[in-house]
PDB file of N, CA and C in Angstrom:
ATOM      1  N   UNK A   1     -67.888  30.999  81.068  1.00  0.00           N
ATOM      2  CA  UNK A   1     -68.893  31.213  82.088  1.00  0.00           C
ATOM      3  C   UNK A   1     -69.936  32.175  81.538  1.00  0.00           C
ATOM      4  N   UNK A   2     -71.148  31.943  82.050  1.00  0.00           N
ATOM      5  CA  UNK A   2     -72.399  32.720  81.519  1.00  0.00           C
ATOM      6  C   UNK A   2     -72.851  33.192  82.709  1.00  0.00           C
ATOM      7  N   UNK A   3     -73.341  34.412  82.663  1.00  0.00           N
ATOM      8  CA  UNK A   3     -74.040  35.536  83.595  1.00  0.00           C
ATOM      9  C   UNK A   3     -75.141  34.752  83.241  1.00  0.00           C
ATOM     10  N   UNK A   4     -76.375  34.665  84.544  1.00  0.00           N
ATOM     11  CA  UNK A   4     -77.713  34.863  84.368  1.00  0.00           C
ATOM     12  C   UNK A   4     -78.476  35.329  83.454  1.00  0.00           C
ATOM     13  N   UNK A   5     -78.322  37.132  83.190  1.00  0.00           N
ATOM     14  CA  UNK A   5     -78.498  38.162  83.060  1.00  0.00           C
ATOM     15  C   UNK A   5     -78.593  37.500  81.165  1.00  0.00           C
ATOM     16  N   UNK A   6     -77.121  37.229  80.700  1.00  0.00           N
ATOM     17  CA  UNK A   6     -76.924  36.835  79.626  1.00  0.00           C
ATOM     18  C   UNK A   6     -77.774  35.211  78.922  1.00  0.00           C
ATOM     19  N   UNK A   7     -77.685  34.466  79.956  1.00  0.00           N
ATOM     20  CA  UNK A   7     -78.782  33.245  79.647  1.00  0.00           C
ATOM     21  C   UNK A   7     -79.747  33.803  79.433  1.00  0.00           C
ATOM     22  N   UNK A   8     -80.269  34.803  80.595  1.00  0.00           N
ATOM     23  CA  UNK A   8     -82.142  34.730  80.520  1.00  0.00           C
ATOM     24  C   UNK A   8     -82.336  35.727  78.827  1.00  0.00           C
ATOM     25  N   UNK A   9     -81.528  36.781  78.415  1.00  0.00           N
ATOM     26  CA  UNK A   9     -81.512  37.341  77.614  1.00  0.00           C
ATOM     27  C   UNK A   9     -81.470  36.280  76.263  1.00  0.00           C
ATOM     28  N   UNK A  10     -80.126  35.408  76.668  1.00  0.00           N
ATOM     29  CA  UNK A  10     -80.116  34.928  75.135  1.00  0.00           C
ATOM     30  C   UNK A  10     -81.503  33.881  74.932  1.00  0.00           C
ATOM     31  N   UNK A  11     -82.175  33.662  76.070  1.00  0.00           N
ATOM     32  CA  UNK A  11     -83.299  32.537  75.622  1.00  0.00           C
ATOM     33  C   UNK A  11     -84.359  33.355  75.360  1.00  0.00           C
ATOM     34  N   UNK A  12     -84.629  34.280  75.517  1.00  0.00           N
ATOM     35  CA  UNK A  12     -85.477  35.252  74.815  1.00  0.00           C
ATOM     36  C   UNK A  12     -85.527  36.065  73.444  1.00  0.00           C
ATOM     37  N   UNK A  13     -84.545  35.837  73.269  1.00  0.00           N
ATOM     38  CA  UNK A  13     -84.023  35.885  72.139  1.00  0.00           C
ATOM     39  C   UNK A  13     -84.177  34.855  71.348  1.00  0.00           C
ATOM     40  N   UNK A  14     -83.873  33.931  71.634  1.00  0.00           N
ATOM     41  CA  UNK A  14     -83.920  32.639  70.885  1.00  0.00           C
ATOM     42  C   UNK A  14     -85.700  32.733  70.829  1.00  0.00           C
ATOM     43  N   UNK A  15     -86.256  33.021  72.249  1.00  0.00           N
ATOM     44  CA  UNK A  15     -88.075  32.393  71.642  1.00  0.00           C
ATOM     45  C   UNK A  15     -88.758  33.716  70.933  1.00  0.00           C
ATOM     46  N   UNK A  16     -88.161  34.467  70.678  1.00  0.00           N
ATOM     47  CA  UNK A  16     -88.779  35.832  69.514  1.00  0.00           C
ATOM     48  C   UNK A  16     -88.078  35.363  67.954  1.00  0.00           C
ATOM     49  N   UNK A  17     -86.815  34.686  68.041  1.00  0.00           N
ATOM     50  CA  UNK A  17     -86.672  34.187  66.653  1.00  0.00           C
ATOM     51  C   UNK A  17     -86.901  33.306  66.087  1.00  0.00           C
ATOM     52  N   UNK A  18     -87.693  32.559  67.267  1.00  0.00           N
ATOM     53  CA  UNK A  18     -88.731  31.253  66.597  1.00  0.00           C
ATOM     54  C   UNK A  18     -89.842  31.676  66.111  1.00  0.00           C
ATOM     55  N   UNK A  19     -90.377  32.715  66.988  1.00  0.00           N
ATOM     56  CA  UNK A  19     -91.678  33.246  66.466  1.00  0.00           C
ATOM     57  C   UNK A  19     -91.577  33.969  65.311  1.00  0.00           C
ATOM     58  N   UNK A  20     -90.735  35.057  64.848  1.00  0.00           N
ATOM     59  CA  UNK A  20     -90.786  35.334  63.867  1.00  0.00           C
ATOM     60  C   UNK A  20     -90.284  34.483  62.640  1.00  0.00           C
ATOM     61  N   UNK A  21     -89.968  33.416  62.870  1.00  0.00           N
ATOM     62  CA  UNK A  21     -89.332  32.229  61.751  1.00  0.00           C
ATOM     63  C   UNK A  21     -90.811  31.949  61.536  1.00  0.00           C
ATOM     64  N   UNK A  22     -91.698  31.766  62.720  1.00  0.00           N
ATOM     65  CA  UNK A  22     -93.343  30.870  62.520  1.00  0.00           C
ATOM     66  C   UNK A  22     -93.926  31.394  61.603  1.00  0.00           C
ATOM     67  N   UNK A  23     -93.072  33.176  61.747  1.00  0.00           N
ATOM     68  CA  UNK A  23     -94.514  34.022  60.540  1.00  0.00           C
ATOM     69  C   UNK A  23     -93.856  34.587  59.405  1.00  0.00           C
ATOM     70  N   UNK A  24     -92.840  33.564  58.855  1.00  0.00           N
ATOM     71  CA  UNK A  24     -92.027  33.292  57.792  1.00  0.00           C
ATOM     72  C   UNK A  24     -91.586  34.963  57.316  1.00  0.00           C
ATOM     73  N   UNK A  25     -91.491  35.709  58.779  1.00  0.00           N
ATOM     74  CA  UNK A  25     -90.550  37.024  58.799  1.00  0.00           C
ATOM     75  C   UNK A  25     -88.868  36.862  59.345  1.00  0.00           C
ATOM     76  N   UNK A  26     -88.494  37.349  57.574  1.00  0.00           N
ATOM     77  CA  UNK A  26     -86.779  36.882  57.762  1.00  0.00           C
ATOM     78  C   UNK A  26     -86.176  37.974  58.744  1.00  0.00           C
ATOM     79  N   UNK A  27     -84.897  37.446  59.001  1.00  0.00           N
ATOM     80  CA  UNK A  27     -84.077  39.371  59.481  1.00  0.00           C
ATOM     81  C   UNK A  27     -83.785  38.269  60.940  1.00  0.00           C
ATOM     82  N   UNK A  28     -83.446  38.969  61.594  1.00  0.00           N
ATOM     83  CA  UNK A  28     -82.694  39.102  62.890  1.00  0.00           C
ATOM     84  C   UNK A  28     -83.223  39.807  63.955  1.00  0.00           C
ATOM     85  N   UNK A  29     -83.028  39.154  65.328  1.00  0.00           N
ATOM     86  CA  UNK A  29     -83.487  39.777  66.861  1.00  0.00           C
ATOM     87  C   UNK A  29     -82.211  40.536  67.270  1.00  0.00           C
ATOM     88  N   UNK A  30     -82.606  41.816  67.816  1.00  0.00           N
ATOM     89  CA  UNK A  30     -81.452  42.290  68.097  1.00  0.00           C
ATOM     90  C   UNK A  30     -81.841  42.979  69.598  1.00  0.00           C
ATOM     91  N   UNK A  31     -80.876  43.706  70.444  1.00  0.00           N
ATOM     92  CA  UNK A  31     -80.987  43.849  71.525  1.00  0.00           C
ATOM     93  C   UNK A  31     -81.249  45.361  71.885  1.00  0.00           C
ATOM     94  N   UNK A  32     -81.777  46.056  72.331  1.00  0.00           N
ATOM     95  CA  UNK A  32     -80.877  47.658  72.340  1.00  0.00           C
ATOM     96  C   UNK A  32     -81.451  47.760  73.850  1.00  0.00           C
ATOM     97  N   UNK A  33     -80.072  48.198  74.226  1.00  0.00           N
ATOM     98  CA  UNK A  33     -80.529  48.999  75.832  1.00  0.00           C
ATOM     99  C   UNK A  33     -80.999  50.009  76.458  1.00  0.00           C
ATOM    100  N   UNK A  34     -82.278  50.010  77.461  1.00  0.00           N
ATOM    101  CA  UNK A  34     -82.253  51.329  77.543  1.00  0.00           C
ATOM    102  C   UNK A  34     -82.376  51.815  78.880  1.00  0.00           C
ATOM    103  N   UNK A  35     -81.554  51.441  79.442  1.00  0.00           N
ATOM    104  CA  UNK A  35     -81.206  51.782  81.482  1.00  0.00           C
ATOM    105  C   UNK A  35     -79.908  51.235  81.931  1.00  0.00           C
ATOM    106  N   UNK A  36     -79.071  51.697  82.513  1.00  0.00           N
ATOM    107  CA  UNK A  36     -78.091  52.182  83.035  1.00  0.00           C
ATOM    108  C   UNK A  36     -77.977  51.507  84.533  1.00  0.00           C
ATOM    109  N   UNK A  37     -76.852  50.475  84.986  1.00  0.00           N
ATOM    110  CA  UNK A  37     -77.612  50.240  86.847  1.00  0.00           C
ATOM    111  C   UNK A  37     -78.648  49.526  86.829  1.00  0.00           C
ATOM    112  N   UNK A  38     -79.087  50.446  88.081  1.00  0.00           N
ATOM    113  CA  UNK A  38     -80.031  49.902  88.984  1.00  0.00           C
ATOM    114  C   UNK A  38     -81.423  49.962  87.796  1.00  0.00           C
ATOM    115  N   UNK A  39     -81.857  50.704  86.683  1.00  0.00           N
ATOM    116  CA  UNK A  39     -82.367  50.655  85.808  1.00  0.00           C
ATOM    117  C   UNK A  39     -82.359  49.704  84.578  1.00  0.00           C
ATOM    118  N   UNK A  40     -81.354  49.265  84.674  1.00  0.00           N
ATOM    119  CA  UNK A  40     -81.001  48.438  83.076  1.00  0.00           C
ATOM    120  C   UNK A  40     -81.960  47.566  83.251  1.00  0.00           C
ATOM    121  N   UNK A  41     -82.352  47.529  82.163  1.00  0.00           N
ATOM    122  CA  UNK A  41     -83.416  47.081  81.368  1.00  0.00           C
ATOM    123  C   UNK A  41     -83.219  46.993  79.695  1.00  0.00           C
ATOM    124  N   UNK A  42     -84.063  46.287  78.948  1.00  0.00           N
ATOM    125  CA  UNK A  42     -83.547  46.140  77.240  1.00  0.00           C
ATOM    126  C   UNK A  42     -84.704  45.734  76.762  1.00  0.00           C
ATOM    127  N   UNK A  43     -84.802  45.863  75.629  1.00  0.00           N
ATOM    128  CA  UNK A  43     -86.045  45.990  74.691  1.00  0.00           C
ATOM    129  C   UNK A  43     -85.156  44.693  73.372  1.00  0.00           C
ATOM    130  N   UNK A  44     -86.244  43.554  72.890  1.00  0.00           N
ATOM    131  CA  UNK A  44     -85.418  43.235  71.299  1.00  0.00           C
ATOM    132  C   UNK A  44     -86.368  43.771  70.383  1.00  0.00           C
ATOM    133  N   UNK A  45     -85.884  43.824  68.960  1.00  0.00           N
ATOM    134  CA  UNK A  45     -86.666  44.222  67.914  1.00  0.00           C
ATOM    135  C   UNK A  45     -86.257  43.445  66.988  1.00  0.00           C
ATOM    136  N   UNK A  46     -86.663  43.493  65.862  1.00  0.00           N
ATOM    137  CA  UNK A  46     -86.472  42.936  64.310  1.00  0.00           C
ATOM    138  C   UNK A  46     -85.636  43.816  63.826  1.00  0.00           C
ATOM    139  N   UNK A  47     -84.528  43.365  62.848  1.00  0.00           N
ATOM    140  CA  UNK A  47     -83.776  44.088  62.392  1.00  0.00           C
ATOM    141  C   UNK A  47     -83.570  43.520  61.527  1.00  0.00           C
ATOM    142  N   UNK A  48     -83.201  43.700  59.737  1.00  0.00           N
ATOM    143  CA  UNK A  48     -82.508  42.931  58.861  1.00  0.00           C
ATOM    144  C   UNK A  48     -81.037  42.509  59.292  1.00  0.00           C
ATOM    145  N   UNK A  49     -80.997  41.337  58.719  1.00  0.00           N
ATOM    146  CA  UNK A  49     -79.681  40.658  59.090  1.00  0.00           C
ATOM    147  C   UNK A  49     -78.257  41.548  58.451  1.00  0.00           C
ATOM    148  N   UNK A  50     -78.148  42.421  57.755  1.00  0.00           N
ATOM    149  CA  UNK A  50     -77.063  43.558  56.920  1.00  0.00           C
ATOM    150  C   UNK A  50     -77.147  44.281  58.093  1.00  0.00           C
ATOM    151  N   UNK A  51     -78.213  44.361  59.128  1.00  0.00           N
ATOM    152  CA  UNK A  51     -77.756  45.513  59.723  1.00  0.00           C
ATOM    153  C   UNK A  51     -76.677  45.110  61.247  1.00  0.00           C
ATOM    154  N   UNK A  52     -76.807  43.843  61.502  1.00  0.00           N
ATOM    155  CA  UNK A  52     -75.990  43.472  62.750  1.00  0.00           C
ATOM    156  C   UNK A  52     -74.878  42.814  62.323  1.00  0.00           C
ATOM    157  N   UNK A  53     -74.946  41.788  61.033  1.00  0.00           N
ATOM    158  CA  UNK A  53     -73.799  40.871  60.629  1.00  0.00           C
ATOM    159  C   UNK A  53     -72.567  41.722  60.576  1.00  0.00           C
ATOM    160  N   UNK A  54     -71.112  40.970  60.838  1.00  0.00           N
ATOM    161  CA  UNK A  54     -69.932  41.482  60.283  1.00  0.00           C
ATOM    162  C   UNK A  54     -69.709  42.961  61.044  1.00  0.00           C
ATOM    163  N   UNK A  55     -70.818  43.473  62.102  1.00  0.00           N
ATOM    164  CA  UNK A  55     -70.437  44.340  62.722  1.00  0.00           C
ATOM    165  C   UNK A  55     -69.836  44.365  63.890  1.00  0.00           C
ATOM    166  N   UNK A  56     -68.470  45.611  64.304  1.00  0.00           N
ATOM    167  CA  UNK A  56     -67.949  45.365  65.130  1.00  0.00           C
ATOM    168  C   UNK A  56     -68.430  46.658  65.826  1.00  0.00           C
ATOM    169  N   UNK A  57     -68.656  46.650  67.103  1.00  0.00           N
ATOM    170  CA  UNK A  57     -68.640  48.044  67.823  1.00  0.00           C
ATOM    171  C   UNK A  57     -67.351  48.078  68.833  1.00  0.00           C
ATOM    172  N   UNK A  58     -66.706  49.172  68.861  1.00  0.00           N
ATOM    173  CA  UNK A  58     -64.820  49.501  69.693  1.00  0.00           C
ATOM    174  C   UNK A  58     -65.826  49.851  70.502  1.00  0.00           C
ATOM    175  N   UNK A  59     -65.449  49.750  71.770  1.00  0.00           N
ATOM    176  CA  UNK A  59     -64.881  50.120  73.280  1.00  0.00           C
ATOM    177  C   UNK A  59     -64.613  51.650  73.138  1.00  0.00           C
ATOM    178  N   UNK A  60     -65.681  52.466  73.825  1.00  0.00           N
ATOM    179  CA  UNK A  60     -65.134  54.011  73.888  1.00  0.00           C
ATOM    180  C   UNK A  60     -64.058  53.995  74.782  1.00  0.00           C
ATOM    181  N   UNK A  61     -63.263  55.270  74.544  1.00  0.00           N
ATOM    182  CA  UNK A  61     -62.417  55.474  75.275  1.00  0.00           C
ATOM    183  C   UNK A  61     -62.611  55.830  76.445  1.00  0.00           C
ATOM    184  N   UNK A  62     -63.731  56.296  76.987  1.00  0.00           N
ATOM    185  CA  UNK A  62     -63.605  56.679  78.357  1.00  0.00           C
ATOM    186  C   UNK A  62     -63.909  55.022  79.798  1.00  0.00           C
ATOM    187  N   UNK A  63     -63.759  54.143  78.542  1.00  0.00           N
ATOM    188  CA  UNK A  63     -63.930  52.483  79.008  1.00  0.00           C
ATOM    189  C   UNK A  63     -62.310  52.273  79.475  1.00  0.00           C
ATOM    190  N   UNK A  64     -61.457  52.675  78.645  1.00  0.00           N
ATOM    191  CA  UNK A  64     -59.770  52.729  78.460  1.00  0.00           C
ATOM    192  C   UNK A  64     -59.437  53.689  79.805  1.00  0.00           C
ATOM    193  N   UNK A  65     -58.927  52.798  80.461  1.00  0.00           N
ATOM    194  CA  UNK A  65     -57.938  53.660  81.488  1.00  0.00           C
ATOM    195  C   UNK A  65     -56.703  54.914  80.689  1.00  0.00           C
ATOM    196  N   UNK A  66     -56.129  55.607  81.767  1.00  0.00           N
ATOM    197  CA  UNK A  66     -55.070  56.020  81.042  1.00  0.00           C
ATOM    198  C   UNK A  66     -54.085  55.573  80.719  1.00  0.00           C
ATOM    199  N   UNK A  67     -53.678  54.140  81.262  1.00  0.00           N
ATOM    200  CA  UNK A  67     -52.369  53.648  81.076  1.00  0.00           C
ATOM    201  C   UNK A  67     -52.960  52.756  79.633  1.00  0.00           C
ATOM    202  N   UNK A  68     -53.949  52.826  79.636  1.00  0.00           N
ATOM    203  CA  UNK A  68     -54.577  51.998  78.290  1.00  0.00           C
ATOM    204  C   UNK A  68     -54.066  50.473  78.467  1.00  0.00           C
ATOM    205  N   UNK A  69     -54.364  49.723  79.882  1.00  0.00           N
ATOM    206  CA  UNK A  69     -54.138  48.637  80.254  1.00  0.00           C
ATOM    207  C   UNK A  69     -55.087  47.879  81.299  1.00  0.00           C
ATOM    208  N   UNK A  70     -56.040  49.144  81.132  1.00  0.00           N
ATOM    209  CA  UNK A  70     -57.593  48.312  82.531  1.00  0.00           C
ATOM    210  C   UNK A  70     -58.955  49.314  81.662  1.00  0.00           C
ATOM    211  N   UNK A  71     -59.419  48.443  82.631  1.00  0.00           N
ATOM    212  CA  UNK A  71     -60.681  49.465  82.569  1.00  0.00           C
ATOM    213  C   UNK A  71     -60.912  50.544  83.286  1.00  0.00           C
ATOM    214  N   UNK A  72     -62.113  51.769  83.186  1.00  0.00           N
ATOM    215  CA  UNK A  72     -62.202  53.015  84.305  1.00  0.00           C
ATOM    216  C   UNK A  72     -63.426  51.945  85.238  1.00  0.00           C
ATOM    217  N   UNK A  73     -64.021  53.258  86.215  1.00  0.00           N
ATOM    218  CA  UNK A  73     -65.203  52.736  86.697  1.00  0.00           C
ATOM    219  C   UNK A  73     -66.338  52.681  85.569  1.00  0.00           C
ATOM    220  N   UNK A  74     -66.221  53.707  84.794  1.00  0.00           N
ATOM    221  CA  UNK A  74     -67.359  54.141  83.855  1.00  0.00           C
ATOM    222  C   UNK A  74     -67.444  52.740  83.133  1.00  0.00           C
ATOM    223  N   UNK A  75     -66.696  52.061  82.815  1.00  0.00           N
ATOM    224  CA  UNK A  75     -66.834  50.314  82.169  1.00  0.00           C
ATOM    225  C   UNK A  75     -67.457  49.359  82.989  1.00  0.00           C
ATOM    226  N   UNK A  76     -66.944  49.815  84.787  1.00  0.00           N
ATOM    227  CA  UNK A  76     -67.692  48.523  85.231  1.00  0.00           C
ATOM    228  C   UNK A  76     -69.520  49.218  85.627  1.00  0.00           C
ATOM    229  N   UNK A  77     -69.285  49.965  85.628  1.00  0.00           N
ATOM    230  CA  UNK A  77     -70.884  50.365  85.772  1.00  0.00           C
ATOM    231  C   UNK A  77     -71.867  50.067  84.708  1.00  0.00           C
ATOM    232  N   UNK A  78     -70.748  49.971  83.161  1.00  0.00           N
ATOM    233  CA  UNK A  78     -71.997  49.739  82.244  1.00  0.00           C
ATOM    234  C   UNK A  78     -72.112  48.458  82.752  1.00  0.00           C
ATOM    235  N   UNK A  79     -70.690  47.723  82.640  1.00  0.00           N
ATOM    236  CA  UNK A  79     -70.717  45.926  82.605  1.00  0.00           C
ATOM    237  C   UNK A  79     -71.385  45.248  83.555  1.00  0.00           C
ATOM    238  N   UNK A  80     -71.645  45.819  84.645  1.00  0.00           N
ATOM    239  CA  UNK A  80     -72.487  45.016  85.722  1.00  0.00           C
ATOM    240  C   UNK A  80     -73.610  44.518  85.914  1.00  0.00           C
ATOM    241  N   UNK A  81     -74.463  45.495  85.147  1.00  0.00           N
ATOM    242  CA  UNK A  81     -75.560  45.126  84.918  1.00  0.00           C
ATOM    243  C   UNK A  81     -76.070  43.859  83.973  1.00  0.00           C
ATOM    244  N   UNK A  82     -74.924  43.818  82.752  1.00  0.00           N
ATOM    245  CA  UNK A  82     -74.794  43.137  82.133  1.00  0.00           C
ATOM    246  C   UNK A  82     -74.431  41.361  82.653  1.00  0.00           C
ATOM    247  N   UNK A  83     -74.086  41.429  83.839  1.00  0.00           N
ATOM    248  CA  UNK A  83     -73.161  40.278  84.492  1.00  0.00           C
ATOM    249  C   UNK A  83     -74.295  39.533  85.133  1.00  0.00           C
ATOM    250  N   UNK A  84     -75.513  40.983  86.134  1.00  0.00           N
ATOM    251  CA  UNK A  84     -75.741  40.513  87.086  1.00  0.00           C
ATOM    252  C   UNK A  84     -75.290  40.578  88.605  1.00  0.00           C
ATOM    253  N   UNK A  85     -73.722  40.595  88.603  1.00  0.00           N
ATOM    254  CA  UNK A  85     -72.590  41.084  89.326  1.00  0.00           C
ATOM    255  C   UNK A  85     -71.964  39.555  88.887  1.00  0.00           C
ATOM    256  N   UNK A  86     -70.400  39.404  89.345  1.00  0.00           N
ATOM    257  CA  UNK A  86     -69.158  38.638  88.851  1.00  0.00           C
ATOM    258  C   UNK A  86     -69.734  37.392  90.293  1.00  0.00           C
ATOM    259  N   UNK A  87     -69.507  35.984  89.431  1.00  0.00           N
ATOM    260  CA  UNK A  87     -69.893  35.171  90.156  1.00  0.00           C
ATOM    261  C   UNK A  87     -68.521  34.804  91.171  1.00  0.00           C
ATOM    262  N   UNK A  88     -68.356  34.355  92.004  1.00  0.00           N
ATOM    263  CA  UNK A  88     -67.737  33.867  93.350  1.00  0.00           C
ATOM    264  C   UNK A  88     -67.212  33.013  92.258  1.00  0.00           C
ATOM    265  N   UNK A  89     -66.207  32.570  91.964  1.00  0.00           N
ATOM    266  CA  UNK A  89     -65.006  31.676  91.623  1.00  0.00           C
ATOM    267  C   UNK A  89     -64.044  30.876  92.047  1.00  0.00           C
ATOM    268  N   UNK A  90     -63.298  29.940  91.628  1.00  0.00           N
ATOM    269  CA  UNK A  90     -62.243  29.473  92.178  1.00  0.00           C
ATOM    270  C   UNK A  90     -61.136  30.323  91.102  1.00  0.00           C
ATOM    271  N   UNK A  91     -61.341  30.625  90.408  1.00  0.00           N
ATOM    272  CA  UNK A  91     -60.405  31.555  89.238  1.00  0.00           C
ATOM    273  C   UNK A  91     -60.643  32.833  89.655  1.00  0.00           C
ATOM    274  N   UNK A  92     -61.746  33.293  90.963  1.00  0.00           N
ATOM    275  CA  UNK A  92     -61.341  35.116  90.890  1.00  0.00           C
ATOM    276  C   UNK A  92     -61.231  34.709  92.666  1.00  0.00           C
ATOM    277  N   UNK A  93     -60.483  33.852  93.321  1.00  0.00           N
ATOM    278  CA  UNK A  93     -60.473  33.563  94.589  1.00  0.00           C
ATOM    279  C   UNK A  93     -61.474  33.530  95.603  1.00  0.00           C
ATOM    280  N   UNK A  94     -62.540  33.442  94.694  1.00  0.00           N
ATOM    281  CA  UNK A  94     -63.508  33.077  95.539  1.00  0.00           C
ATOM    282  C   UNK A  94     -64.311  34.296  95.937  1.00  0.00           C
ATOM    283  N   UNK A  95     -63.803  35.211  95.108  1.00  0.00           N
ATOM    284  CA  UNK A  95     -64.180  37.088  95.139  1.00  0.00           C
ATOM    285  C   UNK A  95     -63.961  37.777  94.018  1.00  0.00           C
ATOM    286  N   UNK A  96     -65.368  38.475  93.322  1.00  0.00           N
ATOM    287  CA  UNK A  96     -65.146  38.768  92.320  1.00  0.00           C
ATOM    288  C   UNK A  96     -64.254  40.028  92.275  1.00  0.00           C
ATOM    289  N   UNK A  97     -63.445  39.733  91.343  1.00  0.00           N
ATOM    290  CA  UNK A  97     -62.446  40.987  90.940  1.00  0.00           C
ATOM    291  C   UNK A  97     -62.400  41.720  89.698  1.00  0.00           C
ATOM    292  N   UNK A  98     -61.960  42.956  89.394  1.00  0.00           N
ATOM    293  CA  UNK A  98     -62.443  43.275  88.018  1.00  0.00           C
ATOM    294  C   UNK A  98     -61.128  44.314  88.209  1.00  0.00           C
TER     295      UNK A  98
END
């Protein structure tokens, strides 16, 4: 399943790396965020491709519950914005759950 949030992002993405393919500038679109909530918002830029490939970024810990088996709130506040909010399901009963 795809968030909105994540479509409308990845097709913008996709039409900045056509354009820079047009002006035979190599490298990579990348994302960086800069609002939180009710703010989130994101900027892309050019980046060489060494700098995103093969990279992994961990999950801070304050994302890790203490039983180190869920998430805190501090995870769903980043993630929501990211979502859009959790769509109505027949897999989350028809209510999003997290």
């Amino acid at each position: 399943m795809q968030s909105e949030v994540d479509a409308r992002e990845a097709r913008w993405c996709g039409r900045h790396a056509v354009q820079y393919a047009m002006e035979e500038d190599n490298g990579s679109v990348a994302i960086r965020r800069l609002g939180n909530g009710a703010d989130y918002k994101v900027e892309l830029f050019r980046t060489e491709l060494k700098n995103v490939a093969e990279k992994t970024k961990s999950m801070p810990d304050e994302f890790i519950n203490a039983e180190g088996n869920g998430v805190t709130d501090a995870f769903i506040e980043y993630a929501l914005p990211l979502t859009g909010g959790l769509p109505k399901t027949h897999f989350l009963g028809n209510y999003p759950k997290i």
